[in-house]
N, C-alpha and C. Protein backbone atom coordinates (compact mmCIF):
# COMPACT_ATOMS: atom_id res chain seq x y z
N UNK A 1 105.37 104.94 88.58
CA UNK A 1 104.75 103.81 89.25
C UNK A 1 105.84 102.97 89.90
N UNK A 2 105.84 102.44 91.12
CA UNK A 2 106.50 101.58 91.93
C UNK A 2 106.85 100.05 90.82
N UNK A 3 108.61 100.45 91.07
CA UNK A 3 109.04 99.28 89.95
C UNK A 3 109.81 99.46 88.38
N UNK A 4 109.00 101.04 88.01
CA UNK A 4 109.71 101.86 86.96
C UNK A 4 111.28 101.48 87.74
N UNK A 5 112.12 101.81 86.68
CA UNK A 5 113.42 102.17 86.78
C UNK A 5 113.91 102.24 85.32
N UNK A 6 115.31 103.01 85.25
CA UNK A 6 116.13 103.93 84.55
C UNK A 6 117.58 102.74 84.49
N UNK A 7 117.98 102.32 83.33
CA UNK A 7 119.31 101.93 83.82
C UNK A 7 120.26 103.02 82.98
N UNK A 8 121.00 103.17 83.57
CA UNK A 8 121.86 104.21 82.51
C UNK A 8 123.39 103.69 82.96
N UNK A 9 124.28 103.50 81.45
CA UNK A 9 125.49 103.08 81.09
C UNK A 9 126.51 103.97 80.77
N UNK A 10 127.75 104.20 81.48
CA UNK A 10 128.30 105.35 81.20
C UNK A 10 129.84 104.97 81.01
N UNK A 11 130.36 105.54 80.59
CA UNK A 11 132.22 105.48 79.85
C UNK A 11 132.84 106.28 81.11
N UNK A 12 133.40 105.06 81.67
CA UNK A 12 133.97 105.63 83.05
C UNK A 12 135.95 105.32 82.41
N UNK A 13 136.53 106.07 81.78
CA UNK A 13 137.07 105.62 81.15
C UNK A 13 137.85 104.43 80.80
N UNK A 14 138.16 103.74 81.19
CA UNK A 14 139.18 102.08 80.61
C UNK A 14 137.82 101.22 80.77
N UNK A 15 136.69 101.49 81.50
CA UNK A 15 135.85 100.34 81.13
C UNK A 15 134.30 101.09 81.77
N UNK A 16 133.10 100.47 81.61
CA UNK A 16 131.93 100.80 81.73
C UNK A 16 131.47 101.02 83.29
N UNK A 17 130.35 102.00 83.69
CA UNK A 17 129.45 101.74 84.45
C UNK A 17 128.01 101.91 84.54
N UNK A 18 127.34 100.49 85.34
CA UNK A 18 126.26 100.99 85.31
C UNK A 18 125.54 101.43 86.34
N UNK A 19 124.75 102.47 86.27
CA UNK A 19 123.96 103.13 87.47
C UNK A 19 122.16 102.85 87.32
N UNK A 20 121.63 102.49 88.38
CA UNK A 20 120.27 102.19 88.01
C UNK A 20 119.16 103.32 89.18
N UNK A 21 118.25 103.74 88.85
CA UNK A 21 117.47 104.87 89.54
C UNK A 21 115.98 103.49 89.39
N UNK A 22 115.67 103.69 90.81
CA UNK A 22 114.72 103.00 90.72
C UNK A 22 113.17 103.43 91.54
N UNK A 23 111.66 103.62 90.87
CA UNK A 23 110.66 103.77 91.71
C UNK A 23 110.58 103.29 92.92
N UNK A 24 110.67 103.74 94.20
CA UNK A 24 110.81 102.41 95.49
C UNK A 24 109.29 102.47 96.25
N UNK A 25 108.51 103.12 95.66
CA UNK A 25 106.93 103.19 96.13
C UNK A 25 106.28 103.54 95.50
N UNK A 26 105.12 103.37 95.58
CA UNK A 26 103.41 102.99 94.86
C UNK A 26 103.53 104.94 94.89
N UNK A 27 102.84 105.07 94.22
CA UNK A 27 103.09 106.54 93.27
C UNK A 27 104.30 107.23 93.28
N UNK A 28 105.11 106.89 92.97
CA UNK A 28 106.27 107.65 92.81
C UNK A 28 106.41 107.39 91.17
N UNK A 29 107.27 108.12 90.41
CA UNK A 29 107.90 107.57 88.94
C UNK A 29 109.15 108.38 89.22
N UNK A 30 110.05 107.52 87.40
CA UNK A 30 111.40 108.12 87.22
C UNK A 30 111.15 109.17 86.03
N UNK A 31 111.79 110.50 86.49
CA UNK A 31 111.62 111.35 84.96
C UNK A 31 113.05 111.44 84.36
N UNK A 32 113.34 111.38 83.39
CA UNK A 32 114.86 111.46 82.54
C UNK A 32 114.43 112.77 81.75
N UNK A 33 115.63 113.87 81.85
CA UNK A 33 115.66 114.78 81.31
C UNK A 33 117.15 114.98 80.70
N UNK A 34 117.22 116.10 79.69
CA UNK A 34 117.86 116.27 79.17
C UNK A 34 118.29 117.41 78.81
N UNK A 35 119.88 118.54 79.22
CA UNK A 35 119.83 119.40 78.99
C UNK A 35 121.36 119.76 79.19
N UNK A 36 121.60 121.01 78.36
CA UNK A 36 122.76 121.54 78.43
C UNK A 36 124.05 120.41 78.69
N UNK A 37 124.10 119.51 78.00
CA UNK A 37 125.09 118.61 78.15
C UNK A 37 124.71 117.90 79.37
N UNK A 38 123.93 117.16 80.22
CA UNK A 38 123.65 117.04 81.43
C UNK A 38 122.50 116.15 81.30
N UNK A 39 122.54 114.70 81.38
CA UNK A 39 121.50 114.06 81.59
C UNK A 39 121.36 113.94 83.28
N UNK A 40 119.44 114.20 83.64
CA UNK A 40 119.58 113.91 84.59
C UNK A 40 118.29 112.72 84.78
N UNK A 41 118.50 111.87 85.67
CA UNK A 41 117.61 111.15 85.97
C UNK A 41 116.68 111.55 87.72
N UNK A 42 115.36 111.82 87.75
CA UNK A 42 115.18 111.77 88.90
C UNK A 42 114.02 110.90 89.38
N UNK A 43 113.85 110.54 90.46
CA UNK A 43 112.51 109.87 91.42
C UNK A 43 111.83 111.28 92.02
N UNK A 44 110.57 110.94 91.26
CA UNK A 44 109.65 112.23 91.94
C UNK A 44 108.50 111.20 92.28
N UNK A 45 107.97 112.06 93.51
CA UNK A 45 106.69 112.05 94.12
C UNK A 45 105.37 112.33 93.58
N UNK A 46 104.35 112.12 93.69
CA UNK A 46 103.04 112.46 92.91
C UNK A 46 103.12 113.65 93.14
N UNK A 47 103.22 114.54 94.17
CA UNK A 47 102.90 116.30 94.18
C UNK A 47 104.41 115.94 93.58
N UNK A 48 105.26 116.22 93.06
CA UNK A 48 106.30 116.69 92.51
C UNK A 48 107.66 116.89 93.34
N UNK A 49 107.61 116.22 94.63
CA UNK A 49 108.77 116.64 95.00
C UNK A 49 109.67 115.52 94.80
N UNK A 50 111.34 115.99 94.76
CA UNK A 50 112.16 114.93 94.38
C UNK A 50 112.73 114.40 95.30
N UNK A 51 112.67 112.95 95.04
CA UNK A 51 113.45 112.32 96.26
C UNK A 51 115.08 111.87 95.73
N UNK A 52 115.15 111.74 94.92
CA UNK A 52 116.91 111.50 94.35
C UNK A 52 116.69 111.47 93.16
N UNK A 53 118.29 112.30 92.96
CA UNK A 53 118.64 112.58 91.56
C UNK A 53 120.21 111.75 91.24
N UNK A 54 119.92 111.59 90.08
CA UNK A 54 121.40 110.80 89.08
C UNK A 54 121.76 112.09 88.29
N UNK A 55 123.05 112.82 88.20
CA UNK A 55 123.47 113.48 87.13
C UNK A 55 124.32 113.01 86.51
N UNK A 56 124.68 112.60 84.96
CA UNK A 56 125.38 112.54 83.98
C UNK A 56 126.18 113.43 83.36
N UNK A 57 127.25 113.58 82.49
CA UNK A 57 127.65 113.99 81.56
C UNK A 57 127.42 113.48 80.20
N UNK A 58 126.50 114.51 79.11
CA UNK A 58 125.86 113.60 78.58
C UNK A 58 126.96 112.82 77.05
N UNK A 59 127.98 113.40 77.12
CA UNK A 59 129.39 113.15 76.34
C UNK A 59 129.98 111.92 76.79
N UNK A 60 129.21 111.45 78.14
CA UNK A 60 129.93 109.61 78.71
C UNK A 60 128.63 109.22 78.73
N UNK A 61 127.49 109.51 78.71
CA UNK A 61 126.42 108.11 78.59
C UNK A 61 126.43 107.45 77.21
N UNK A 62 126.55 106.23 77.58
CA UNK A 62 126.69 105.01 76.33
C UNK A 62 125.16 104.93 75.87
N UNK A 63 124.56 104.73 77.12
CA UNK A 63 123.47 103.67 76.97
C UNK A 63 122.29 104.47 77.99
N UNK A 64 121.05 104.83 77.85
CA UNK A 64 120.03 104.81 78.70
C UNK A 64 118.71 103.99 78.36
N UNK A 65 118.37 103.42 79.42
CA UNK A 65 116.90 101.99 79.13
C UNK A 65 116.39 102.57 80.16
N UNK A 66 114.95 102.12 79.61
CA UNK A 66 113.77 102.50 80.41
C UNK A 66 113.42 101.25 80.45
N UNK A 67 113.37 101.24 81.61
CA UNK A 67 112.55 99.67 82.28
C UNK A 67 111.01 99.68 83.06
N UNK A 68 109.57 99.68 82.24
CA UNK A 68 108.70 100.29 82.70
C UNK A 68 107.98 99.18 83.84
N UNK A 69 107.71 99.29 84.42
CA UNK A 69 106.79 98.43 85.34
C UNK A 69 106.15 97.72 84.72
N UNK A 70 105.69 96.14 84.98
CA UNK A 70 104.83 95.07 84.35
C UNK A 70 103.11 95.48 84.82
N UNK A 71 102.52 96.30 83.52
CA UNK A 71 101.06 97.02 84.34
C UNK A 71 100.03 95.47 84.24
N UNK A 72 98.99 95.40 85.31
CA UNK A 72 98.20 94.36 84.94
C UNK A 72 96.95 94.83 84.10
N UNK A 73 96.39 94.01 84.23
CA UNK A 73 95.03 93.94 83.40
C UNK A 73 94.30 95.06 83.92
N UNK A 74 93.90 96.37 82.92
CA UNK A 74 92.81 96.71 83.81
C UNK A 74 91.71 96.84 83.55
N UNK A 75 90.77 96.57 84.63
CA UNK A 75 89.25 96.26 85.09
C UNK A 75 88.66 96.44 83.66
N UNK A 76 88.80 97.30 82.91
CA UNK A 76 87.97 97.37 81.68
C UNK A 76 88.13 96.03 80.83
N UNK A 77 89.48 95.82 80.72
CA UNK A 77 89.84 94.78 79.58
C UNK A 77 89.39 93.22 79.57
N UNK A 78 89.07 93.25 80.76
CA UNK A 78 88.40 91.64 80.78
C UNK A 78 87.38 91.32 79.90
N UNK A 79 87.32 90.03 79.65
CA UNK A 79 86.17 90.07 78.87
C UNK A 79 85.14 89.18 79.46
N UNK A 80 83.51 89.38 79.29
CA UNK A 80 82.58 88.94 79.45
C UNK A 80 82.45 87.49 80.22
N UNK A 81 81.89 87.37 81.01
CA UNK A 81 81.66 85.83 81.22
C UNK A 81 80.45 85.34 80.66
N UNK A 82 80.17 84.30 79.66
CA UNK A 82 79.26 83.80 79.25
C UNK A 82 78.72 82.34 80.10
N UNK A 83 77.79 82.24 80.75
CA UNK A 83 77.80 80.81 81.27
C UNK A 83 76.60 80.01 80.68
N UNK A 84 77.23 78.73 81.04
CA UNK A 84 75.93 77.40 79.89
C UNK A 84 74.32 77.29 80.35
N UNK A 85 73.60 77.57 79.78
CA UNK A 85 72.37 77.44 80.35
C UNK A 85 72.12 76.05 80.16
């Protein structure tokens, strides 16, 4: 969802960096995967195609946060209006 983002913290050696992957439109999300020593972060599209990727080494990431989008209320959760007769 537009707004997701990924921050990820990495041991760049004598001191830190941070890299941030961010949703930049209304159906897109971030997927974080994990493999063979290799974190990767990407922005995919609703059909699945990728628009940018972050690769890691996963022996220097310190830190990965998921920063999810603020969802609103939805339509179901409201509650009732009662008015005064």
């Amino acid at each position: 969802m537009k707004g997701d983002r990924v921050e990820i913290v990495i041991d760049a050696g004598d001191s830190t960096r941070t890299y941030e992957v961010v949703a930049t439109r209304a159906g897109r999300r971030v997927d974080v995967t994990h493999r063979r020593g290799v974190v990767e972060v990407t922005e995919v599209t609703r059909g699945g195609t990728t628009v940018r990727t972050a690769r890691f080494m996963a022996a220097r990431v310190l830190a990965l946060v998921e920063h999810p989008a603020p969802r609103g209320a939805r339509s179901g959760d409201e509650k009732p209006r009662v008015s005064a007769a």
